[in-house]
PDB file of N, CA and C in Angstrom:
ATOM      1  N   UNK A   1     315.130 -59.774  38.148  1.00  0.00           N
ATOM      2  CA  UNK A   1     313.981 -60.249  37.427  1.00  0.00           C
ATOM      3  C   UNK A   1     313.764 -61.730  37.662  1.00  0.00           C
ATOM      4  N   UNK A   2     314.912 -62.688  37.674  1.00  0.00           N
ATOM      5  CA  UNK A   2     314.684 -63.851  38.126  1.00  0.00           C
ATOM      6  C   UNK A   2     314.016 -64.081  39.127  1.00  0.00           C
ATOM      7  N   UNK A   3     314.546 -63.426  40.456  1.00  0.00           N
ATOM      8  CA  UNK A   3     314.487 -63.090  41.571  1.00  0.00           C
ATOM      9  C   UNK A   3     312.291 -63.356  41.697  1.00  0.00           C
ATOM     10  N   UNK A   4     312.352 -62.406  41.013  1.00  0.00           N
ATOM     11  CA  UNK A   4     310.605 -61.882  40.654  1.00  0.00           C
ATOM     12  C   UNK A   4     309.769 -62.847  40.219  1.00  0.00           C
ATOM     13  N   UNK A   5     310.365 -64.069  39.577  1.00  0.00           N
ATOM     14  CA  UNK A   5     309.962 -65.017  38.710  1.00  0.00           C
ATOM     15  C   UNK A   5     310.045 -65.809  39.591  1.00  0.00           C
ATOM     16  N   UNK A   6     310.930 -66.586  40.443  1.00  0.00           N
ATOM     17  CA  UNK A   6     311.284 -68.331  41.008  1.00  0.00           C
ATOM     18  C   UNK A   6     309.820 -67.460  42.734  1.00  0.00           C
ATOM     19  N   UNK A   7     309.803 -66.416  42.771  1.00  0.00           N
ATOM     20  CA  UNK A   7     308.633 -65.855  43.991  1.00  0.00           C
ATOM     21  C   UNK A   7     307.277 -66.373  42.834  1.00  0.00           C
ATOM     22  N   UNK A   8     306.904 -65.653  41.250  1.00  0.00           N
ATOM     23  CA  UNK A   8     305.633 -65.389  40.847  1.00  0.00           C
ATOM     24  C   UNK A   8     305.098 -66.810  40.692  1.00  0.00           C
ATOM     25  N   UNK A   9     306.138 -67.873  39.981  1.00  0.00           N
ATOM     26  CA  UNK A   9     305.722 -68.844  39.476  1.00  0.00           C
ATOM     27  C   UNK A   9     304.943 -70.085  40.625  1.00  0.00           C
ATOM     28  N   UNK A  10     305.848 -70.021  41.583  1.00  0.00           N
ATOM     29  CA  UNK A  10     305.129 -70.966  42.578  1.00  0.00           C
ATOM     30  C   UNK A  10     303.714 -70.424  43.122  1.00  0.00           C
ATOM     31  N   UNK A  11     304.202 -69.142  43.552  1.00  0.00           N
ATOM     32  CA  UNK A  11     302.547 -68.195  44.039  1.00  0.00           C
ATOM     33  C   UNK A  11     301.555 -68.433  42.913  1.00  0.00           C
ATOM     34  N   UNK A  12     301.579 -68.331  41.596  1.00  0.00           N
ATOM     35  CA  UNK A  12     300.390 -68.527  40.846  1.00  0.00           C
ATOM     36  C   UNK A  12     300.098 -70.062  40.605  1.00  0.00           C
ATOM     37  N   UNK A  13     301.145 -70.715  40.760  1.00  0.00           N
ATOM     38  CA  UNK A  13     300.660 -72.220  40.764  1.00  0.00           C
ATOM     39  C   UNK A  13     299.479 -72.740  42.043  1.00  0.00           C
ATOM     40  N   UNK A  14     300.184 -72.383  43.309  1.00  0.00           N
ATOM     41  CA  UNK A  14     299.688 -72.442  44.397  1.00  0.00           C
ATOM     42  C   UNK A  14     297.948 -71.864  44.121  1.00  0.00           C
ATOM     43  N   UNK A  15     297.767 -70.878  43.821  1.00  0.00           N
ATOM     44  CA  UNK A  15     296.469 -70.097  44.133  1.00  0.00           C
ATOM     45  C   UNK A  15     295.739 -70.547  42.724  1.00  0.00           C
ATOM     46  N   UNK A  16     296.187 -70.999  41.668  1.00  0.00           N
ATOM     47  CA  UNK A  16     295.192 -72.149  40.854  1.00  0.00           C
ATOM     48  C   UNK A  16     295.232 -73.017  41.254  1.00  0.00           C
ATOM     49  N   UNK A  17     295.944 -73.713  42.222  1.00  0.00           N
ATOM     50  CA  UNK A  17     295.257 -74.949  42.504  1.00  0.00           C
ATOM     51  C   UNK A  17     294.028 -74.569  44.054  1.00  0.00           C
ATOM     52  N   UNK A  18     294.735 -74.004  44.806  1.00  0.00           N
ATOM     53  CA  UNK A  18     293.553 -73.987  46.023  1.00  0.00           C
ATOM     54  C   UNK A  18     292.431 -72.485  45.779  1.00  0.00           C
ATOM     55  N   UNK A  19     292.685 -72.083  44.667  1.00  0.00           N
ATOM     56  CA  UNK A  19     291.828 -71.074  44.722  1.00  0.00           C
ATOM     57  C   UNK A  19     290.802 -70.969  43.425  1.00  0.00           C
ATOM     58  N   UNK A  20     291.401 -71.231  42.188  1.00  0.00           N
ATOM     59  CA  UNK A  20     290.745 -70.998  40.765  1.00  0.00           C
ATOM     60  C   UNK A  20     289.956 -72.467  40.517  1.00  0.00           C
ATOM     61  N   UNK A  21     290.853 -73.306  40.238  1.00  0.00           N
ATOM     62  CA  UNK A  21     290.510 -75.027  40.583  1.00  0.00           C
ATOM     63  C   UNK A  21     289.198 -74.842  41.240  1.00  0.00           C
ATOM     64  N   UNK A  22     288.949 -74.941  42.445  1.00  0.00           N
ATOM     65  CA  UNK A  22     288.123 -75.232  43.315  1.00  0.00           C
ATOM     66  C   UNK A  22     287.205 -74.547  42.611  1.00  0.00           C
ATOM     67  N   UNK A  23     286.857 -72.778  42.776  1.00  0.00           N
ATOM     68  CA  UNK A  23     285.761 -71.817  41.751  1.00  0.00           C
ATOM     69  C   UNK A  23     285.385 -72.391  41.000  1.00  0.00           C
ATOM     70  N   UNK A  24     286.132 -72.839  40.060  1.00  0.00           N
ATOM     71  CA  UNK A  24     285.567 -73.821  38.582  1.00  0.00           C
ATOM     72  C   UNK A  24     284.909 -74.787  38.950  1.00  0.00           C
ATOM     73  N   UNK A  25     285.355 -75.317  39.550  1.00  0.00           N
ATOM     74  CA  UNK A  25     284.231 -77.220  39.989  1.00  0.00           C
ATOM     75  C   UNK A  25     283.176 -76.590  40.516  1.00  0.00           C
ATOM     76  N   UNK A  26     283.135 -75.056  41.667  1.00  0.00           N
ATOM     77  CA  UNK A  26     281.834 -74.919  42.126  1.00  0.00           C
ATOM     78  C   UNK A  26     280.986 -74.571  41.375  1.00  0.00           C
ATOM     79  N   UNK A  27     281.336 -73.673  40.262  1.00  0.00           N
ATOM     80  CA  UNK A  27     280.898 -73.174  39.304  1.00  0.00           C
ATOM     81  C   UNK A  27     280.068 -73.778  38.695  1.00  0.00           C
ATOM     82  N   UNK A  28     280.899 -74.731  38.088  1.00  0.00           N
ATOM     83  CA  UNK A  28     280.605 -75.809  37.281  1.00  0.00           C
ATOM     84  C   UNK A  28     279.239 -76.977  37.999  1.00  0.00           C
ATOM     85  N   UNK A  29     279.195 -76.981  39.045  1.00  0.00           N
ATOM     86  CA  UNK A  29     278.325 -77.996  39.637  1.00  0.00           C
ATOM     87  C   UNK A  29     277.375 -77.298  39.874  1.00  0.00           C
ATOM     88  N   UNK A  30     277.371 -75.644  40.283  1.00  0.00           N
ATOM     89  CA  UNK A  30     275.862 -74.748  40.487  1.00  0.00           C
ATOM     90  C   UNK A  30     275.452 -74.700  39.180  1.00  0.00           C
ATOM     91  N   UNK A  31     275.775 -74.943  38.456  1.00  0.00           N
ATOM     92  CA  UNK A  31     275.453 -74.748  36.876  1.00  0.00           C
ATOM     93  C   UNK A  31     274.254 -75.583  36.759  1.00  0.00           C
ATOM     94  N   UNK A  32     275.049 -77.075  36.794  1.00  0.00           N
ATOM     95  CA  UNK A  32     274.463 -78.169  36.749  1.00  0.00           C
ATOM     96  C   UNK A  32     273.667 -78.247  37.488  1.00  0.00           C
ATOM     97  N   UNK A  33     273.094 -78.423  38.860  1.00  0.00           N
ATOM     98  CA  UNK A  33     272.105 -78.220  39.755  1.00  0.00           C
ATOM     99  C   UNK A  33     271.014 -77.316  38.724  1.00  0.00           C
ATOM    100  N   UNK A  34     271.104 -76.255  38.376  1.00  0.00           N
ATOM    101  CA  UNK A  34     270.364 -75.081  38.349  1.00  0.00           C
ATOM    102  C   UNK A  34     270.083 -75.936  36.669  1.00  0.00           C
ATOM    103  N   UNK A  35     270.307 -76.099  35.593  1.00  0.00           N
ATOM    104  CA  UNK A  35     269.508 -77.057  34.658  1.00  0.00           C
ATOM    105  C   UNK A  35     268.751 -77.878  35.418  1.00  0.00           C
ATOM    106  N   UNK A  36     269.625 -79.102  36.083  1.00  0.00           N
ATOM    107  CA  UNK A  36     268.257 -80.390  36.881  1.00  0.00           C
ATOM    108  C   UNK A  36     267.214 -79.269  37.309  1.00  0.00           C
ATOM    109  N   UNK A  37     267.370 -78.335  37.787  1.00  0.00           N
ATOM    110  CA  UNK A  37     266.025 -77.669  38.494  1.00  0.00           C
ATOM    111  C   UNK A  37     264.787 -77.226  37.635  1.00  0.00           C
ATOM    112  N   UNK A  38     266.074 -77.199  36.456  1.00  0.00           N
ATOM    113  CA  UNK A  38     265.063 -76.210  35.076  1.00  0.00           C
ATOM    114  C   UNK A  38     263.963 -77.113  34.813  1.00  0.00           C
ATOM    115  N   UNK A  39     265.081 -78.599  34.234  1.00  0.00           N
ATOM    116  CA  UNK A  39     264.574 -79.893  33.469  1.00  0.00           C
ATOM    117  C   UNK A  39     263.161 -79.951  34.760  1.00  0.00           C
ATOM    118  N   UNK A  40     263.486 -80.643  36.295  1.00  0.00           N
ATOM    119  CA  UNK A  40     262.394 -80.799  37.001  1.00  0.00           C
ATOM    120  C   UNK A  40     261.319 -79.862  36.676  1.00  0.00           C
ATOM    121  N   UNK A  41     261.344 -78.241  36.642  1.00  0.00           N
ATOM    122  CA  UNK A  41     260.363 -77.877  36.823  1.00  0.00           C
ATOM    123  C   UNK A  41     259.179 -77.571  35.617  1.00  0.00           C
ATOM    124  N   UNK A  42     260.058 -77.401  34.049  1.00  0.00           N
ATOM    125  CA  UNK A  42     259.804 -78.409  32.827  1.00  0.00           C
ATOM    126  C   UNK A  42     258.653 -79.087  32.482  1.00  0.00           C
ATOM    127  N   UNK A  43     259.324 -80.342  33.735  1.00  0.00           N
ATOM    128  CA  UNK A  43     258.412 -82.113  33.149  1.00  0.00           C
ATOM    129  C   UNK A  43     257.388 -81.558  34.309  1.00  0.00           C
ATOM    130  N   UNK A  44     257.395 -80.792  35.480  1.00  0.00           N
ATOM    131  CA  UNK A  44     256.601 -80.635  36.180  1.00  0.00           C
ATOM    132  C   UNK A  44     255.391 -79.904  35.745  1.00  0.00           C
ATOM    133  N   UNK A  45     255.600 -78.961  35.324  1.00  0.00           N
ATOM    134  CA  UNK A  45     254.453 -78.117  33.947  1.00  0.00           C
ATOM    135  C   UNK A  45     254.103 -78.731  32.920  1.00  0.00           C
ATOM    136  N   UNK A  46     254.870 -79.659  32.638  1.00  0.00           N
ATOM    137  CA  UNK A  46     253.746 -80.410  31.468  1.00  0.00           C
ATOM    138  C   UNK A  46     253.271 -81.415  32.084  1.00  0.00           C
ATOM    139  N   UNK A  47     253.755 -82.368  32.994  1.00  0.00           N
ATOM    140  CA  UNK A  47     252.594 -82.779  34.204  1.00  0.00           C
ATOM    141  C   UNK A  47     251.277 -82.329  33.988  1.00  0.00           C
ATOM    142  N   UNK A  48     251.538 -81.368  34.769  1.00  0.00           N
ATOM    143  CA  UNK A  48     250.133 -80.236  35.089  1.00  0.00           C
ATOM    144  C   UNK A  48     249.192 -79.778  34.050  1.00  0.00           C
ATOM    145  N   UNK A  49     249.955 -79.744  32.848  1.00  0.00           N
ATOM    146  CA  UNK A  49     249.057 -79.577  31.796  1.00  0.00           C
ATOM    147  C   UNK A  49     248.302 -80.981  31.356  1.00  0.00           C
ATOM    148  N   UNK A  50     248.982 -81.580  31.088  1.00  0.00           N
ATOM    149  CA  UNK A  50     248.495 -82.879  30.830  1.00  0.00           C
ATOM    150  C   UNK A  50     247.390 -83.364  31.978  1.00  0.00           C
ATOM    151  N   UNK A  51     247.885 -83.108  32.669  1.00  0.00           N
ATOM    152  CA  UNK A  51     246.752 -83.509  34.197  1.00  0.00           C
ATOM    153  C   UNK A  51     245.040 -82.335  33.868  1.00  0.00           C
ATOM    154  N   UNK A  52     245.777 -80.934  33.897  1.00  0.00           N
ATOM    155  CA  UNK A  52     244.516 -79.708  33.094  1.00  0.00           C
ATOM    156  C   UNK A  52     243.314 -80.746  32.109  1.00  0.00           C
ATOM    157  N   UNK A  53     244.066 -81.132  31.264  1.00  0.00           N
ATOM    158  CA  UNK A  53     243.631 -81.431  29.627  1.00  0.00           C
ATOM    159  C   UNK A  53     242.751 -82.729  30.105  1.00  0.00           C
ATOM    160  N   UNK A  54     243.413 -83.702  30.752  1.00  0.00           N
ATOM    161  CA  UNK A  54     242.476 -84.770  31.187  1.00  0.00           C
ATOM    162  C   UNK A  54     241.334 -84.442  32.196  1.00  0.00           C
ATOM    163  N   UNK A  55     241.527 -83.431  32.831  1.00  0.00           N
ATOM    164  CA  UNK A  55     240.481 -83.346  33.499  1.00  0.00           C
ATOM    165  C   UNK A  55     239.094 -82.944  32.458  1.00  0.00           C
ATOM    166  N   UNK A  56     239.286 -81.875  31.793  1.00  0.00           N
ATOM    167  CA  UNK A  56     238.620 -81.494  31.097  1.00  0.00           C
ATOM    168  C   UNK A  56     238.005 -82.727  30.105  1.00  0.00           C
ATOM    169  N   UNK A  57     238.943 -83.180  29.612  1.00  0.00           N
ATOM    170  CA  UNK A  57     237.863 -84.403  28.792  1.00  0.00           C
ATOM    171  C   UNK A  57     236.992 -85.235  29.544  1.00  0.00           C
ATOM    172  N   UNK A  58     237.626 -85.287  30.875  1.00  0.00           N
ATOM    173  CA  UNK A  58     236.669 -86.117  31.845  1.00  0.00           C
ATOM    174  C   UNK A  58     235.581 -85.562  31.578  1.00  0.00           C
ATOM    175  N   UNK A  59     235.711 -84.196  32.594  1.00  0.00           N
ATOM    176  CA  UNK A  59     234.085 -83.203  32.665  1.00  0.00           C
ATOM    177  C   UNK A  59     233.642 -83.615  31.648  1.00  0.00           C
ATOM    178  N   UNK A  60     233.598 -83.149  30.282  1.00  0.00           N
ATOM    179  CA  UNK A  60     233.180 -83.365  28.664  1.00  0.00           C
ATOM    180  C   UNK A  60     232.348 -84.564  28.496  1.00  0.00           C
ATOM    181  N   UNK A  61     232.922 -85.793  29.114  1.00  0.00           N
ATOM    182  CA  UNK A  61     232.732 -87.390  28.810  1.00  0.00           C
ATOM    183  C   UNK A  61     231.699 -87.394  29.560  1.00  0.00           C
ATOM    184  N   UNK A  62     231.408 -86.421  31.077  1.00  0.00           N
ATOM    185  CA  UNK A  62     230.691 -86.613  31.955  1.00  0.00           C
ATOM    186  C   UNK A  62     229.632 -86.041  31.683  1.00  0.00           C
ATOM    187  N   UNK A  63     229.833 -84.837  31.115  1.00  0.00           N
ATOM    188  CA  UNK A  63     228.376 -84.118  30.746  1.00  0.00           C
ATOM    189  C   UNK A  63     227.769 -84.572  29.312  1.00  0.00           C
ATOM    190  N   UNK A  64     228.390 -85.339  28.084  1.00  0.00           N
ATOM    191  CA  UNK A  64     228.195 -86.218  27.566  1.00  0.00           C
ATOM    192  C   UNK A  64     227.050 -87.951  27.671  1.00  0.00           C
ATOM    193  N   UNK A  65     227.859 -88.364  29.014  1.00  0.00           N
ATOM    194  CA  UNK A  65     227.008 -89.400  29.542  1.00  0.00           C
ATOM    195  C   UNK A  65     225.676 -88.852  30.282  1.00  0.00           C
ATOM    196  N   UNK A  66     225.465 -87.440  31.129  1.00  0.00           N
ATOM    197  CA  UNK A  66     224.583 -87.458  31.540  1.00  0.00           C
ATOM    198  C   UNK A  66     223.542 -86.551  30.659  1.00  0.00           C
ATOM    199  N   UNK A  67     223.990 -86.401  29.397  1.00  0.00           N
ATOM    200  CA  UNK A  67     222.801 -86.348  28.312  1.00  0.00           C
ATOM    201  C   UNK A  67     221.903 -88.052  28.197  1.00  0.00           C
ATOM    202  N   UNK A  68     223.142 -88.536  27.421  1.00  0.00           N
ATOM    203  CA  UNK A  68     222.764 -89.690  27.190  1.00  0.00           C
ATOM    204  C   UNK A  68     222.240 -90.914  28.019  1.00  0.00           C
ATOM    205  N   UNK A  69     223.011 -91.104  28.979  1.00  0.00           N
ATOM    206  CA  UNK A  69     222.553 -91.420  30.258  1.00  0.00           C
ATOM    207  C   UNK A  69     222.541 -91.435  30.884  1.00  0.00           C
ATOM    208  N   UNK A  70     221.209 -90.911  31.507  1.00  0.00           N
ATOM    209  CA  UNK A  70     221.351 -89.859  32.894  1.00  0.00           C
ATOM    210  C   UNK A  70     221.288 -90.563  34.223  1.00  0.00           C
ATOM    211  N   UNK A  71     221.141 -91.966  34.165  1.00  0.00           N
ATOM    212  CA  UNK A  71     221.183 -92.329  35.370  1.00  0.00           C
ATOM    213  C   UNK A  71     222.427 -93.121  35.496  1.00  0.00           C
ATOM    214  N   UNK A  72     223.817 -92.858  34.602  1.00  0.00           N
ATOM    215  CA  UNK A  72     224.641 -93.554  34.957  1.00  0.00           C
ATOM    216  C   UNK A  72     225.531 -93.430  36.496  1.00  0.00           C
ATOM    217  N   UNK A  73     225.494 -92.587  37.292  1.00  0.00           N
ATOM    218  CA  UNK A  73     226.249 -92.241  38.144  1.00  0.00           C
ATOM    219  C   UNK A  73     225.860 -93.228  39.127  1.00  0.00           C
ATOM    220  N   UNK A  74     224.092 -93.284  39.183  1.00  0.00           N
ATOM    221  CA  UNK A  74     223.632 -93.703  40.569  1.00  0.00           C
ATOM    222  C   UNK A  74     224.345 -95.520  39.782  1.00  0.00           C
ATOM    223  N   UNK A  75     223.996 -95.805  38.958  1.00  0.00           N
ATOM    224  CA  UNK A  75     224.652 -97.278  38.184  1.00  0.00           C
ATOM    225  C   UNK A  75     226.020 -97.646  38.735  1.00  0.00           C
ATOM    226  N   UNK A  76     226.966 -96.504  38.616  1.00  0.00           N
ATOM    227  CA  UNK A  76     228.179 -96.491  38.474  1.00  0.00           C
ATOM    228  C   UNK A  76     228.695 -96.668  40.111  1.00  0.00           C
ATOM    229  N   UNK A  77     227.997 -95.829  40.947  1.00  0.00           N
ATOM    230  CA  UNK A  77     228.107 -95.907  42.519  1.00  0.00           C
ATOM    231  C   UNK A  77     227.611 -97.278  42.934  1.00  0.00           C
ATOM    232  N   UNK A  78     226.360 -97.545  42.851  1.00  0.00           N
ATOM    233  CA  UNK A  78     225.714 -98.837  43.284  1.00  0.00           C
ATOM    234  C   UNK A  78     227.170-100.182  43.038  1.00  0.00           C
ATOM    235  N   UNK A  79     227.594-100.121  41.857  1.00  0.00           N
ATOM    236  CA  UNK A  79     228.796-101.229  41.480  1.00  0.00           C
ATOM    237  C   UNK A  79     229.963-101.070  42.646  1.00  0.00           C
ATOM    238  N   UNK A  80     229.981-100.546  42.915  1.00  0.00           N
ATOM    239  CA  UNK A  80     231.487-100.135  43.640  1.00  0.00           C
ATOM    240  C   UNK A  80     230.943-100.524  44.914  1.00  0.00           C
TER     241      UNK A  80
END
């Protein structure tokens, strides 16, 4: 039984360090990657919404001014 033991103990030391060890850190770092991707894609959709929403008030502001005043565009071009 000793015999069985001074063989098991080094073999399982050995294969957590070059085998379990290593799994875990990869593990552990695809993890992490794969949140940053979440978080990026996230702030990237509310980007886009926020970008949606302003456009729309633009249009709004625009069809607004060309009630009120309708010749602002040719005004607005001529300046530039």
């Amino acid at each position: 039984m000793e015999d069985i033991a001074e063989i098991l103990v080094p073999l399982i030391a050995i294969l957590s360090i070059f085998v379990v060890l290593p799994a875990l850190i990869l593990r552990h770092s695809e993890r992490k990657r794969e949140l940053e991707l979440k978080h990026k894609d996230t702030v990237s959709g509310d980007i886009l919404q926020l970008a949606d929403r302003m456009e729309q008030r633009i249009e709004a502001l625009e069809r607004i001014l060309d009630v009120e005043a309708p010749g602002w565009r040719e005004k607005h071009h001529e300046q530039r």
